[in-house]
C-alpha atoms as a PDB file:
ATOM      1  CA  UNK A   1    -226.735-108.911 -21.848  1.00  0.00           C
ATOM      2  CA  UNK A   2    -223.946-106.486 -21.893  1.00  0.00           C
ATOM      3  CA  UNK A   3    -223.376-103.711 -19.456  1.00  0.00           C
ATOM      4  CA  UNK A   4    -221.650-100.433 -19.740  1.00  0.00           C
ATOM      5  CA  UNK A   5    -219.395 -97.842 -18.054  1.00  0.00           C
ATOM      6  CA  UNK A   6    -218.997 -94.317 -18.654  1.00  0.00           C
ATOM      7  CA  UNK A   7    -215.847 -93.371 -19.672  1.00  0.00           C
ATOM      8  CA  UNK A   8    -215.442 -89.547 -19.718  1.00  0.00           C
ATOM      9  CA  UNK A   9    -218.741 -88.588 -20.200  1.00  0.00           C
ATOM     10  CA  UNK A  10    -219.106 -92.025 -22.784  1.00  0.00           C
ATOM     11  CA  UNK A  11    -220.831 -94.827 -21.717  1.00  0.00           C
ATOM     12  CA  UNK A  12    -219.290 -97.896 -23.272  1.00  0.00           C
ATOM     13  CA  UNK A  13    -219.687-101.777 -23.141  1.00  0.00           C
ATOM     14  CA  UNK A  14    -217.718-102.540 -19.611  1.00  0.00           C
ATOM     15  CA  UNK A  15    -215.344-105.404 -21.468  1.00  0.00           C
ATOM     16  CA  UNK A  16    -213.519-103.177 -23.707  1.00  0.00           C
ATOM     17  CA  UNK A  17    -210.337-101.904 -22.340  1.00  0.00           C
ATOM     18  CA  UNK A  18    -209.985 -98.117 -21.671  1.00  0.00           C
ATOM     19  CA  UNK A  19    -206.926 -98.326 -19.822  1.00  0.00           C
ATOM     20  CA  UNK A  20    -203.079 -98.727 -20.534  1.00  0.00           C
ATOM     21  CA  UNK A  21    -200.321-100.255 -18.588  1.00  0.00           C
ATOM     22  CA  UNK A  22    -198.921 -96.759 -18.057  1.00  0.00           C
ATOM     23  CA  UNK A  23    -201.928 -95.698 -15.946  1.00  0.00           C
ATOM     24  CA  UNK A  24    -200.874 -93.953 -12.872  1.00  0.00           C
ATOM     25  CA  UNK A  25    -203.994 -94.874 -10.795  1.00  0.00           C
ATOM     26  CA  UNK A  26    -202.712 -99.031 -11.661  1.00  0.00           C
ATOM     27  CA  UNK A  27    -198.911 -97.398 -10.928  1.00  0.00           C
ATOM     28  CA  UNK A  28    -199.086 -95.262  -8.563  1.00  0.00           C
ATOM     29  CA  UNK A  29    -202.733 -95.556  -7.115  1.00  0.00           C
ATOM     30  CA  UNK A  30    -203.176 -91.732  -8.000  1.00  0.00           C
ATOM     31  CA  UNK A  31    -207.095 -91.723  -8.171  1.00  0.00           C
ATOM     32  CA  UNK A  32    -209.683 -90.657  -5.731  1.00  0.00           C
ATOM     33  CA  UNK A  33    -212.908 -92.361  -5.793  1.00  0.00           C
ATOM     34  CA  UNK A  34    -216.522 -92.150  -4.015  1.00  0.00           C
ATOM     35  CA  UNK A  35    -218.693 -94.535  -4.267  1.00  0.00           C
ATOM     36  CA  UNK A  36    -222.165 -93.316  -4.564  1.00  0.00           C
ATOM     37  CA  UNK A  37    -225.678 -95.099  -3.601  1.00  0.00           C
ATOM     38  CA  UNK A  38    -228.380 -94.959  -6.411  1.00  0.00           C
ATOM     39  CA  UNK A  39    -231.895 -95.892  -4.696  1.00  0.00           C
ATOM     40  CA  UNK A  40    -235.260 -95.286  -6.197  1.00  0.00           C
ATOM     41  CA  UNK A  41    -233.696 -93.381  -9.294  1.00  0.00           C
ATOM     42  CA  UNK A  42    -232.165 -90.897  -7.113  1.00  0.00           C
ATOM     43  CA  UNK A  43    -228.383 -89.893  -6.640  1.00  0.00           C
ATOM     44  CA  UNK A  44    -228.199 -90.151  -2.585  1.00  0.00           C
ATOM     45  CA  UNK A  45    -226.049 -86.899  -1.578  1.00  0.00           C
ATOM     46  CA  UNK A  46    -224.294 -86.243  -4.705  1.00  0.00           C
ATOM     47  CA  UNK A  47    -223.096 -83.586  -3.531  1.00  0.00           C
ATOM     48  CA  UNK A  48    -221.610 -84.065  -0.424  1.00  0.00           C
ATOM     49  CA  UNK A  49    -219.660 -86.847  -2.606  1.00  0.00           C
ATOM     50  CA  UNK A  50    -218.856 -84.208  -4.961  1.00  0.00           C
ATOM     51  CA  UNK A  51    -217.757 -81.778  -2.131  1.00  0.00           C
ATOM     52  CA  UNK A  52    -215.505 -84.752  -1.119  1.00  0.00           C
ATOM     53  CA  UNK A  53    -214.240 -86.024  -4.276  1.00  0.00           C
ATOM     54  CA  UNK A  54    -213.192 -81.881  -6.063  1.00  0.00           C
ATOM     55  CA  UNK A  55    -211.431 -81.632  -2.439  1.00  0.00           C
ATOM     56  CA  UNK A  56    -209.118 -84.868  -2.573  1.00  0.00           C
ATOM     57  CA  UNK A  57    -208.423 -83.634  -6.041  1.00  0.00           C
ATOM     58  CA  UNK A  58    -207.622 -80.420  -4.837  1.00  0.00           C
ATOM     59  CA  UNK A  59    -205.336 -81.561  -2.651  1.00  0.00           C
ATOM     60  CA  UNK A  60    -203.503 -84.480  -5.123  1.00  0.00           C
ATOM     61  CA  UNK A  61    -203.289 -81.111  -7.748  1.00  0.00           C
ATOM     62  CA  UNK A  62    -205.253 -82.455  -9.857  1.00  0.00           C
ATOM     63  CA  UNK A  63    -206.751 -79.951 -12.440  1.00  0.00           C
ATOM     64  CA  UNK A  64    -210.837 -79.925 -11.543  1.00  0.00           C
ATOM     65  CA  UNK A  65    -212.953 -79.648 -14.787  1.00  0.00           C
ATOM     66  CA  UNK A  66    -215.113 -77.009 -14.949  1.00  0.00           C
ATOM     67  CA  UNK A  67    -218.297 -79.587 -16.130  1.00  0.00           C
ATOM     68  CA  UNK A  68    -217.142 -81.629 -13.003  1.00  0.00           C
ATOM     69  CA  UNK A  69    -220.741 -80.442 -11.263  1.00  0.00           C
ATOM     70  CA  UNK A  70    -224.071 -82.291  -9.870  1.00  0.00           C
ATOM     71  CA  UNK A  71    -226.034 -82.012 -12.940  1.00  0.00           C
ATOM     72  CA  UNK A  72    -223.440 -83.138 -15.474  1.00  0.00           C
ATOM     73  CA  UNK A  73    -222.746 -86.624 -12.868  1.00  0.00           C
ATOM     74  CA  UNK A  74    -226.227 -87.006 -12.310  1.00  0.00           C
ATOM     75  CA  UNK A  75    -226.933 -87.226 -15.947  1.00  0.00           C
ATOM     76  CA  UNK A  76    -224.171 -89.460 -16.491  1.00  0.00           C
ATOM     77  CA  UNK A  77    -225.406 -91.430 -13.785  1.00  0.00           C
ATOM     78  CA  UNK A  78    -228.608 -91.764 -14.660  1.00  0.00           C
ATOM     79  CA  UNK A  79    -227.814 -93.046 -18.095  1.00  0.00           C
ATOM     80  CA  UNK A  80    -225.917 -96.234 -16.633  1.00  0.00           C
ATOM     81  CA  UNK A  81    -228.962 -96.384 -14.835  1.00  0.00           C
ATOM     82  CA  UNK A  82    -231.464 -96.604 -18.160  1.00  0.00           C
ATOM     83  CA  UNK A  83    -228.685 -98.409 -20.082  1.00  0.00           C
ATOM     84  CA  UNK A  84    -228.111-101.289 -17.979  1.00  0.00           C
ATOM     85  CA  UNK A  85    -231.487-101.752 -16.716  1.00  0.00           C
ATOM     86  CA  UNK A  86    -230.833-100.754 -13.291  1.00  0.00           C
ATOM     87  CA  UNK A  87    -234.618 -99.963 -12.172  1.00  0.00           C
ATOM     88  CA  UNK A  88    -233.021 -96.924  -9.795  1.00  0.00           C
ATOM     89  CA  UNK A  89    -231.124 -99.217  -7.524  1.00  0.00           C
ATOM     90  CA  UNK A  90    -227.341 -99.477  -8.137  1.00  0.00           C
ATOM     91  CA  UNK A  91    -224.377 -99.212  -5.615  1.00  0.00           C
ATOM     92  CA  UNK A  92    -222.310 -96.830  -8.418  1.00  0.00           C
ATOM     93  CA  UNK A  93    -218.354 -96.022  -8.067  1.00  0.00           C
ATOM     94  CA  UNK A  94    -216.920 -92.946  -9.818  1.00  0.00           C
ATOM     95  CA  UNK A  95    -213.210 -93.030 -10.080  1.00  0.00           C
ATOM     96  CA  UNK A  96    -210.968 -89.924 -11.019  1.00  0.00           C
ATOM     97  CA  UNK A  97    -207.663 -90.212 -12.039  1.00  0.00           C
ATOM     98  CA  UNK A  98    -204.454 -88.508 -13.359  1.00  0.00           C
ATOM     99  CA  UNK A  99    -203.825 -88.729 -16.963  1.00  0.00           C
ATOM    100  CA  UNK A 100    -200.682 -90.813 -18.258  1.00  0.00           C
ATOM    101  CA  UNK A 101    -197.021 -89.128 -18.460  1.00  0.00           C
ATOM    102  CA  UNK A 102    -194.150 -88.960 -16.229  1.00  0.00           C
ATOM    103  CA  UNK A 103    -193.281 -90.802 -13.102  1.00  0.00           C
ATOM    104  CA  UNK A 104    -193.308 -90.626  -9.650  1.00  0.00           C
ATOM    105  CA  UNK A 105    -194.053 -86.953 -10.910  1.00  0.00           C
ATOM    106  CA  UNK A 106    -196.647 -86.351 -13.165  1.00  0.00           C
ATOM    107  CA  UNK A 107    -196.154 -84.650 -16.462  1.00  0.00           C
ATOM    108  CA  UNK A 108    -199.416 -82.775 -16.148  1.00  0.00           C
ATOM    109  CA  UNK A 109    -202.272 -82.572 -13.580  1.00  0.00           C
ATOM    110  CA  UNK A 110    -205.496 -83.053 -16.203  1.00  0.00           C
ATOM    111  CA  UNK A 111    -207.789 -86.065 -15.241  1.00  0.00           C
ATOM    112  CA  UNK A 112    -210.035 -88.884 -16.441  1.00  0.00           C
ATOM    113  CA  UNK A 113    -212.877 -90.493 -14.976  1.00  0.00           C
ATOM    114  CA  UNK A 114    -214.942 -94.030 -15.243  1.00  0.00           C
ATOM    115  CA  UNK A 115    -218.112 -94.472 -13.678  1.00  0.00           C
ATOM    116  CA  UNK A 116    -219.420 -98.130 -12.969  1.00  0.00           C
ATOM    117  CA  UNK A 117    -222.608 -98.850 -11.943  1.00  0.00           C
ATOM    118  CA  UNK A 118    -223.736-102.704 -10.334  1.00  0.00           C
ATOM    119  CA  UNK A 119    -227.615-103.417  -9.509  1.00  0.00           C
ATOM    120  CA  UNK A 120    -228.878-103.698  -5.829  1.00  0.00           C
ATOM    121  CA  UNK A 121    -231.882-105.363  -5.358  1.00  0.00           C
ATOM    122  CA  UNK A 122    -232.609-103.639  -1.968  1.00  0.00           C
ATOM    123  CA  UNK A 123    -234.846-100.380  -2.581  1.00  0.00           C
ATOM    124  CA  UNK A 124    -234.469 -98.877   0.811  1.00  0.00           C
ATOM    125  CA  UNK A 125    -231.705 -99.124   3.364  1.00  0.00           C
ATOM    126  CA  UNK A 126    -232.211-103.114   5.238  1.00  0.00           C
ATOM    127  CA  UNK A 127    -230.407-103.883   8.460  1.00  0.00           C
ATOM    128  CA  UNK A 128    -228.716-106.724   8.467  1.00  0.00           C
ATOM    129  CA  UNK A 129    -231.066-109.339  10.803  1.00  0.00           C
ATOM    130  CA  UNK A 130    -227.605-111.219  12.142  1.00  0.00           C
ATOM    131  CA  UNK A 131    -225.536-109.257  14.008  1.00  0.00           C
ATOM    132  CA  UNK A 132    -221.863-108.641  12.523  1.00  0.00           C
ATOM    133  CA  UNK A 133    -218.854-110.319  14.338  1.00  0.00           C
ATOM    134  CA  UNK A 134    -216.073-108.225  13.965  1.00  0.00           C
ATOM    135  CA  UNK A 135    -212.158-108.168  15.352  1.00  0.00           C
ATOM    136  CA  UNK A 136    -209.641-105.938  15.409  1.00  0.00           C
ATOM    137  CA  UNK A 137    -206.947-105.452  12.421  1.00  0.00           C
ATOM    138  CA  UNK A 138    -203.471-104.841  14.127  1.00  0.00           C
ATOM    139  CA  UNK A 139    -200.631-105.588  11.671  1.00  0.00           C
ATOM    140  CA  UNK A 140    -200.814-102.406   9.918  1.00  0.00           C
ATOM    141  CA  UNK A 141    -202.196 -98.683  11.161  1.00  0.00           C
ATOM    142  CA  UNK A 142    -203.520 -95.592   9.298  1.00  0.00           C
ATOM    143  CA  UNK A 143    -201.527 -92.397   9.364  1.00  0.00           C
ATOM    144  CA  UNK A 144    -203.055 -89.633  10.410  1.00  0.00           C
ATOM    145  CA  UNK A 145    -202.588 -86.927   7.771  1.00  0.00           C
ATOM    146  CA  UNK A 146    -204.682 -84.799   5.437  1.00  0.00           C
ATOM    147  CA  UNK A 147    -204.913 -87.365   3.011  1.00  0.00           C
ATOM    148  CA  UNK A 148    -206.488 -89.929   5.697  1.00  0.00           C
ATOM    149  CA  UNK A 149    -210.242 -88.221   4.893  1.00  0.00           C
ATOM    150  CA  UNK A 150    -210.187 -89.259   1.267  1.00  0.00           C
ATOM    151  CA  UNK A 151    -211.290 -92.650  -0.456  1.00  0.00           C
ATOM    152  CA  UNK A 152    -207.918 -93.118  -3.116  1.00  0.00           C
ATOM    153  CA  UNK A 153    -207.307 -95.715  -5.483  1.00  0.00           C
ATOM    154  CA  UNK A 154    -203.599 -96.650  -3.013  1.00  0.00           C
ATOM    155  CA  UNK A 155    -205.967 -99.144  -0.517  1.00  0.00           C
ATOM    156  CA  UNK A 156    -203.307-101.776   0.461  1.00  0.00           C
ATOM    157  CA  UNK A 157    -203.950-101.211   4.342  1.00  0.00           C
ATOM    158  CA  UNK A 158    -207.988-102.179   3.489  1.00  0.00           C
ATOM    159  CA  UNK A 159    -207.194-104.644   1.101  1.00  0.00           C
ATOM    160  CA  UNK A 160    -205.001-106.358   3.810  1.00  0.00           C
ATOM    161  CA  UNK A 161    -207.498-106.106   6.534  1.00  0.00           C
ATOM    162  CA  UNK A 162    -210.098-107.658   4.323  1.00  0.00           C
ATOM    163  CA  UNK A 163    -207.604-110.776   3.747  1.00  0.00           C
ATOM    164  CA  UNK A 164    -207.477-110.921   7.380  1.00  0.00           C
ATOM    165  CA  UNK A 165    -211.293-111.149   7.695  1.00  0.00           C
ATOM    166  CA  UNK A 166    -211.342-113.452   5.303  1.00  0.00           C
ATOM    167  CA  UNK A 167    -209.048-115.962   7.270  1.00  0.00           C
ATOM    168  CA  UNK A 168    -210.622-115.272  10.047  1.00  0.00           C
ATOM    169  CA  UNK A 169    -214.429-116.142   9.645  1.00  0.00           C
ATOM    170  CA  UNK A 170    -215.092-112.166  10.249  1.00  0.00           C
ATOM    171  CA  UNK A 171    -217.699-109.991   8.304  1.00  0.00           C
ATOM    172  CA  UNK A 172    -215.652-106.808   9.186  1.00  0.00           C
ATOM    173  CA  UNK A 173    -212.484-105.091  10.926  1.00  0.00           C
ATOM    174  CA  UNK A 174    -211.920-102.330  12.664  1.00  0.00           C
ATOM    175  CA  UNK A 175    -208.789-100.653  11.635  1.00  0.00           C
ATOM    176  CA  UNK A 176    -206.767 -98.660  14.239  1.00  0.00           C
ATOM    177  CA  UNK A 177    -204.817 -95.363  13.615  1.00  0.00           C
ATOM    178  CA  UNK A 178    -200.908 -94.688  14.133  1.00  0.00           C
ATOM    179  CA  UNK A 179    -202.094 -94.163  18.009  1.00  0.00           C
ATOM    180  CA  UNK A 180    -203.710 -97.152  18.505  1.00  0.00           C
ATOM    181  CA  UNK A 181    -207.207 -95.919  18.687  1.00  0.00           C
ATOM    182  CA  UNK A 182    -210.871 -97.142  16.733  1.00  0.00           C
ATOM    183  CA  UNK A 183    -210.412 -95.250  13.064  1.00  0.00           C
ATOM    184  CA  UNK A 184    -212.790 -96.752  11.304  1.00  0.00           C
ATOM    185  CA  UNK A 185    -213.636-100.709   9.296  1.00  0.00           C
ATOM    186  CA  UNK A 186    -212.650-101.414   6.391  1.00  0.00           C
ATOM    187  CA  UNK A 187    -215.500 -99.942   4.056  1.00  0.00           C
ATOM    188  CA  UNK A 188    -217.532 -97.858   6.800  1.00  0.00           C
ATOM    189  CA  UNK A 189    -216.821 -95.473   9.847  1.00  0.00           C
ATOM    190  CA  UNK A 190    -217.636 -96.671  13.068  1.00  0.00           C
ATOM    191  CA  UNK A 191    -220.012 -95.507  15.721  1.00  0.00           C
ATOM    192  CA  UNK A 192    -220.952 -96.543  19.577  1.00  0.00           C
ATOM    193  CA  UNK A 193    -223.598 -96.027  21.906  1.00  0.00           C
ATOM    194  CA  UNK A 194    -223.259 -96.017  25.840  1.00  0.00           C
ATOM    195  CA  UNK A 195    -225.927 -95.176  27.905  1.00  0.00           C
ATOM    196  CA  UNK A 196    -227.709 -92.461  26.171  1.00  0.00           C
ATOM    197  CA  UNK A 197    -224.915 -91.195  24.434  1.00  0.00           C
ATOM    198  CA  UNK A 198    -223.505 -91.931  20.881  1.00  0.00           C
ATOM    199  CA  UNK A 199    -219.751 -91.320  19.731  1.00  0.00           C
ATOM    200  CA  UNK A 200    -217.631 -92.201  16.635  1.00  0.00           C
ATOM    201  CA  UNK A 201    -214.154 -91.256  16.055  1.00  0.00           C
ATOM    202  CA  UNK A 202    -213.515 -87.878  14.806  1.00  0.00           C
ATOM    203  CA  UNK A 203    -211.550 -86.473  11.757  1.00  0.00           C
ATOM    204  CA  UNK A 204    -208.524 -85.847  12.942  1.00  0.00           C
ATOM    205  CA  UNK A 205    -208.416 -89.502  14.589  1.00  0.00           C
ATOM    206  CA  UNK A 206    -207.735 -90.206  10.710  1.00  0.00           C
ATOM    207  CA  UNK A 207    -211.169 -91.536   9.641  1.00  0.00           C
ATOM    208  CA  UNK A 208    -212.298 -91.059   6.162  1.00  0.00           C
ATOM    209  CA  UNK A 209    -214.519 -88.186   6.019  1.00  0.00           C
ATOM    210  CA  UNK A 210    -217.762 -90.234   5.407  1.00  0.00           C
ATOM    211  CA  UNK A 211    -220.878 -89.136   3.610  1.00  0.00           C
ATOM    212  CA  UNK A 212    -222.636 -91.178   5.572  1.00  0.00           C
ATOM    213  CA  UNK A 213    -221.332 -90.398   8.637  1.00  0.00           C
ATOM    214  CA  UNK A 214    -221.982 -86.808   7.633  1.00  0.00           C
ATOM    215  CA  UNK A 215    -226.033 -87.758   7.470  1.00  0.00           C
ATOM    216  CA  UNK A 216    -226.365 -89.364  10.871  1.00  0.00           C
ATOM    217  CA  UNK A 217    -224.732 -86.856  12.666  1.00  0.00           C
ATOM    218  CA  UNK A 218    -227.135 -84.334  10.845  1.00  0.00           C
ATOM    219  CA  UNK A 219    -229.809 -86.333  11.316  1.00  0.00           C
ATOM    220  CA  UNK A 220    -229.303 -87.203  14.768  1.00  0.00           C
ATOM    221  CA  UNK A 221    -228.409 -83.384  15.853  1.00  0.00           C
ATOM    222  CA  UNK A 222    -232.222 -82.804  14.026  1.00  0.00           C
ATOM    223  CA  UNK A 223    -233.585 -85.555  16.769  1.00  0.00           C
ATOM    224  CA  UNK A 224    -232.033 -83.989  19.497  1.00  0.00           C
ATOM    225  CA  UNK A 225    -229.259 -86.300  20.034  1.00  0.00           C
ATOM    226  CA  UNK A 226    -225.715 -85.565  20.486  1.00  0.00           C
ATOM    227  CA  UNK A 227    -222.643 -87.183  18.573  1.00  0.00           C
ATOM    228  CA  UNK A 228    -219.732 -86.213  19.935  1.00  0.00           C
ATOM    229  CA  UNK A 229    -216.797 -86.980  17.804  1.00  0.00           C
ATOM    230  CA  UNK A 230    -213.490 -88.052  20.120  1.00  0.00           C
ATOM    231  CA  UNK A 231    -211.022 -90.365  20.557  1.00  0.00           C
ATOM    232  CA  UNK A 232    -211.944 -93.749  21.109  1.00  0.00           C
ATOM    233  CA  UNK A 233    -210.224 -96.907  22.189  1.00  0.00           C
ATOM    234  CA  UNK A 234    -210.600-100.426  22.361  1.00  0.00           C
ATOM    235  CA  UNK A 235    -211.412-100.743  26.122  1.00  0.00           C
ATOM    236  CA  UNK A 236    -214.297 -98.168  24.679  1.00  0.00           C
ATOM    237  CA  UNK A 237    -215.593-100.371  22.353  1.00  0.00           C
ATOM    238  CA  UNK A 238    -215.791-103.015  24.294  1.00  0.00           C
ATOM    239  CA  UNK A 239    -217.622-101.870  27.128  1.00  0.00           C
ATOM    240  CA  UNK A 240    -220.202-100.031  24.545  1.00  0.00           C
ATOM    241  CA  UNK A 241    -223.788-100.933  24.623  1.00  0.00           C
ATOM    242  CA  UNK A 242    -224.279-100.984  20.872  1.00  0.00           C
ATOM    243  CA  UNK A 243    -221.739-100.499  17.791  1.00  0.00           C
ATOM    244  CA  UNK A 244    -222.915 -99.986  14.404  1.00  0.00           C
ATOM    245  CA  UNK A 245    -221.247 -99.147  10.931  1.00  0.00           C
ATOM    246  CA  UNK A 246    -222.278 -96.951   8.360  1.00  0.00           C
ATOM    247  CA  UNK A 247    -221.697 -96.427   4.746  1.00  0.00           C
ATOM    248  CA  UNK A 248    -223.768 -95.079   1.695  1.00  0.00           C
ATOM    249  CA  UNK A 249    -224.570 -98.128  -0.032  1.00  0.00           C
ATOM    250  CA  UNK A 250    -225.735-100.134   2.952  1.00  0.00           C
ATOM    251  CA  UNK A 251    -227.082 -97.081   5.563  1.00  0.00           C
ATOM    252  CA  UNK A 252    -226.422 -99.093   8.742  1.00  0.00           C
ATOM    253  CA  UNK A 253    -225.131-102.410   9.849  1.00  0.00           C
ATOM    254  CA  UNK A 254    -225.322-103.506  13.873  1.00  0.00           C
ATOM    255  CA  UNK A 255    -222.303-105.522  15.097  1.00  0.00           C
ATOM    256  CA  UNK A 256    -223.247-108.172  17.133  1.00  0.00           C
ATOM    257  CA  UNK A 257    -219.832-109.189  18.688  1.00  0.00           C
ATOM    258  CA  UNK A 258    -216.844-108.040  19.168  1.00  0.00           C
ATOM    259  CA  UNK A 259    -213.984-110.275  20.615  1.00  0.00           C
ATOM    260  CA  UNK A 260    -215.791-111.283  24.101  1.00  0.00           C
ATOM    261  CA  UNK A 261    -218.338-108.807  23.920  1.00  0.00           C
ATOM    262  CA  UNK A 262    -222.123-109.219  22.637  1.00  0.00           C
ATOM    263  CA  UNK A 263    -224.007-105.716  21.526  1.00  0.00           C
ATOM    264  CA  UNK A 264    -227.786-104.879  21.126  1.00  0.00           C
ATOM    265  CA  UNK A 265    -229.145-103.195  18.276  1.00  0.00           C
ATOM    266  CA  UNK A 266    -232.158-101.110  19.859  1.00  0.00           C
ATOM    267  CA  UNK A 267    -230.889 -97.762  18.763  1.00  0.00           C
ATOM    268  CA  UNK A 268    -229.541 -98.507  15.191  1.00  0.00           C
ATOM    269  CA  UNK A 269    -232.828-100.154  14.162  1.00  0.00           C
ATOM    270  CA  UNK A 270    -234.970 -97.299  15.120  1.00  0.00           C
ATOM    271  CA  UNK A 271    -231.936 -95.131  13.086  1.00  0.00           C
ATOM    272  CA  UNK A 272    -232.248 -96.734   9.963  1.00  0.00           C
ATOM    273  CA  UNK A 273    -236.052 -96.740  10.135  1.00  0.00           C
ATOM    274  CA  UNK A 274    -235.660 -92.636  10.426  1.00  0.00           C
ATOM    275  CA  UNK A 275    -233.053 -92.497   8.068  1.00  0.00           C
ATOM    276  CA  UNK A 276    -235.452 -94.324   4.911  1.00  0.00           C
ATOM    277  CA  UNK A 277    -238.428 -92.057   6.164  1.00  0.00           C
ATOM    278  CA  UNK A 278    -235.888 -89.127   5.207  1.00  0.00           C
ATOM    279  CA  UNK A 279    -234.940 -90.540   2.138  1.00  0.00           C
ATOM    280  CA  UNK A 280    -238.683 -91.442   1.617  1.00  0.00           C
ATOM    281  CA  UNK A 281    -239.434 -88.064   1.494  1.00  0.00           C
ATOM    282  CA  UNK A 282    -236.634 -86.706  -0.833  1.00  0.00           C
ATOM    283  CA  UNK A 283    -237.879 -88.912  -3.593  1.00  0.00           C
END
């Protein structure tokens, strides 16, 4: 059965080619992306993804369409949906970037955009029942800079740390920043629990501004519990109680080891149980 993209507002069949070799996003990785959790036929914070995604534009110059809003990408969205038989359950990516001309500088600052959409057979948020062993990624660090918030298309330092987990027998990394401290793994951001209280590295450690991350500090605030966003280091990690990662297409995943150390999962199960009542209720 064939599937389909949307390709500026078209959807068409996924194996026809849309792009050329002069592409900056394949040259130059100029592109921003988000990648966007459809569950139950609904468009989990689209716009806190939008928010994001007109932002990194903003600050890459691209030129922000004016029909660049919720209900025009929900539609769109909802069509892959229909079209390739989704059932309301897709992880979807949305990719925006510069048109074709120049260089290293572009001859104009107007955009495309492709949206894919892939089915997930998973209708709520479902933690992970084995524990995730994890390591740390050292070869390479993430510069902190205002451009360290935003998902682009120029991944090497992920792409790189996911070899290395592959080698390794891992099911993530944790990447570190240009300081040496926890940034984030390689699709999620990272947070900890000791004692009663919960941290995860903040913004300006160079984490990407997760939507996500975002929700559980909302949600948690709601609850009564504090997140305080800090730096944090490996010696931190490691003497945590419980680390867990979270991302919008999977909610929350426990990590069960860490180099030497073993970690419980008390806290993020009862999280992700709150977190699909929430999203229970929004449908």
């Amino acid at each position: 059965m064939s599937s389909f993209i949307n390709y500026n507002g078209n959807a068409i069949d996924a194996d026809l080619p849309v792009l050329t070799a002069d592409n900056r996003a394949f040259r130059y990785g100029d592109a921003v992306f988000e990648t966007i959790r459809l569950m139950h036929g609904d468009v989990l914070f689209l716009d806190k993804h939008l928010q994001r995604l007109t932002k990194g534009m903003k600050m890459l110059r691209m030129k922000v369409p004016e029909n660049f809003t919720m209900h025009y990408f929900y539609l769109l969205i909802r069509h892959l949906d229909q079209v390739n038989l989704l059932k309301g359950n897709a992880r979807v990516r949305l990719e925006v970037f510069r048109n074709s001309g120049g260089f290293y500088s572009p001859s104009a600052n107007d955009v495309s955009f492709i949206i894919q959409a892939e089915p997930i057979s998973a209708k709520e948020y479902v933690m992970n029942e084995t524990g995730l062993k994890i390591d740390v990624y050292r070869e390479i660090t993430k510069p902190v800079n205002k451009l360290s918030s935003f998902k682009s298309s120029n991944a090497l330092l992920h792409v790189l740390a996911g070899i290395y987990k592959t080698e390794n027998n891992l099911d993530d990394c944790l990447l570190l920043n240009t300081n040496e401290r926890v940034c984030e793994a390689i699709g999620s951001t990272v947070f900890m629990m000791k004692g009663e209280q919960l941290f995860t590295p903040a913004l300006n450690e160079g984490c990407v501004d997760g939507v996500m991350r975002d929700q559980l500090i909302s949600l948690l605030k709601e609850q009564g519990k504090d997140v305080k966003e800090k730096e944090i280091t490996i010696d931190e990690l490691l003497n945590a109680d419980e680390i867990f990662l979270s991302d919008v297409v999977n909610g929350i995943r426990w990590v069960g080891a860490c180099k030497h150390k073993r970690y419980f999962n008390k806290f993020s199960r009862w999280l992700i149980q709150h977190l699909n009542e929430v999203q229970i209720k929004k449908v």
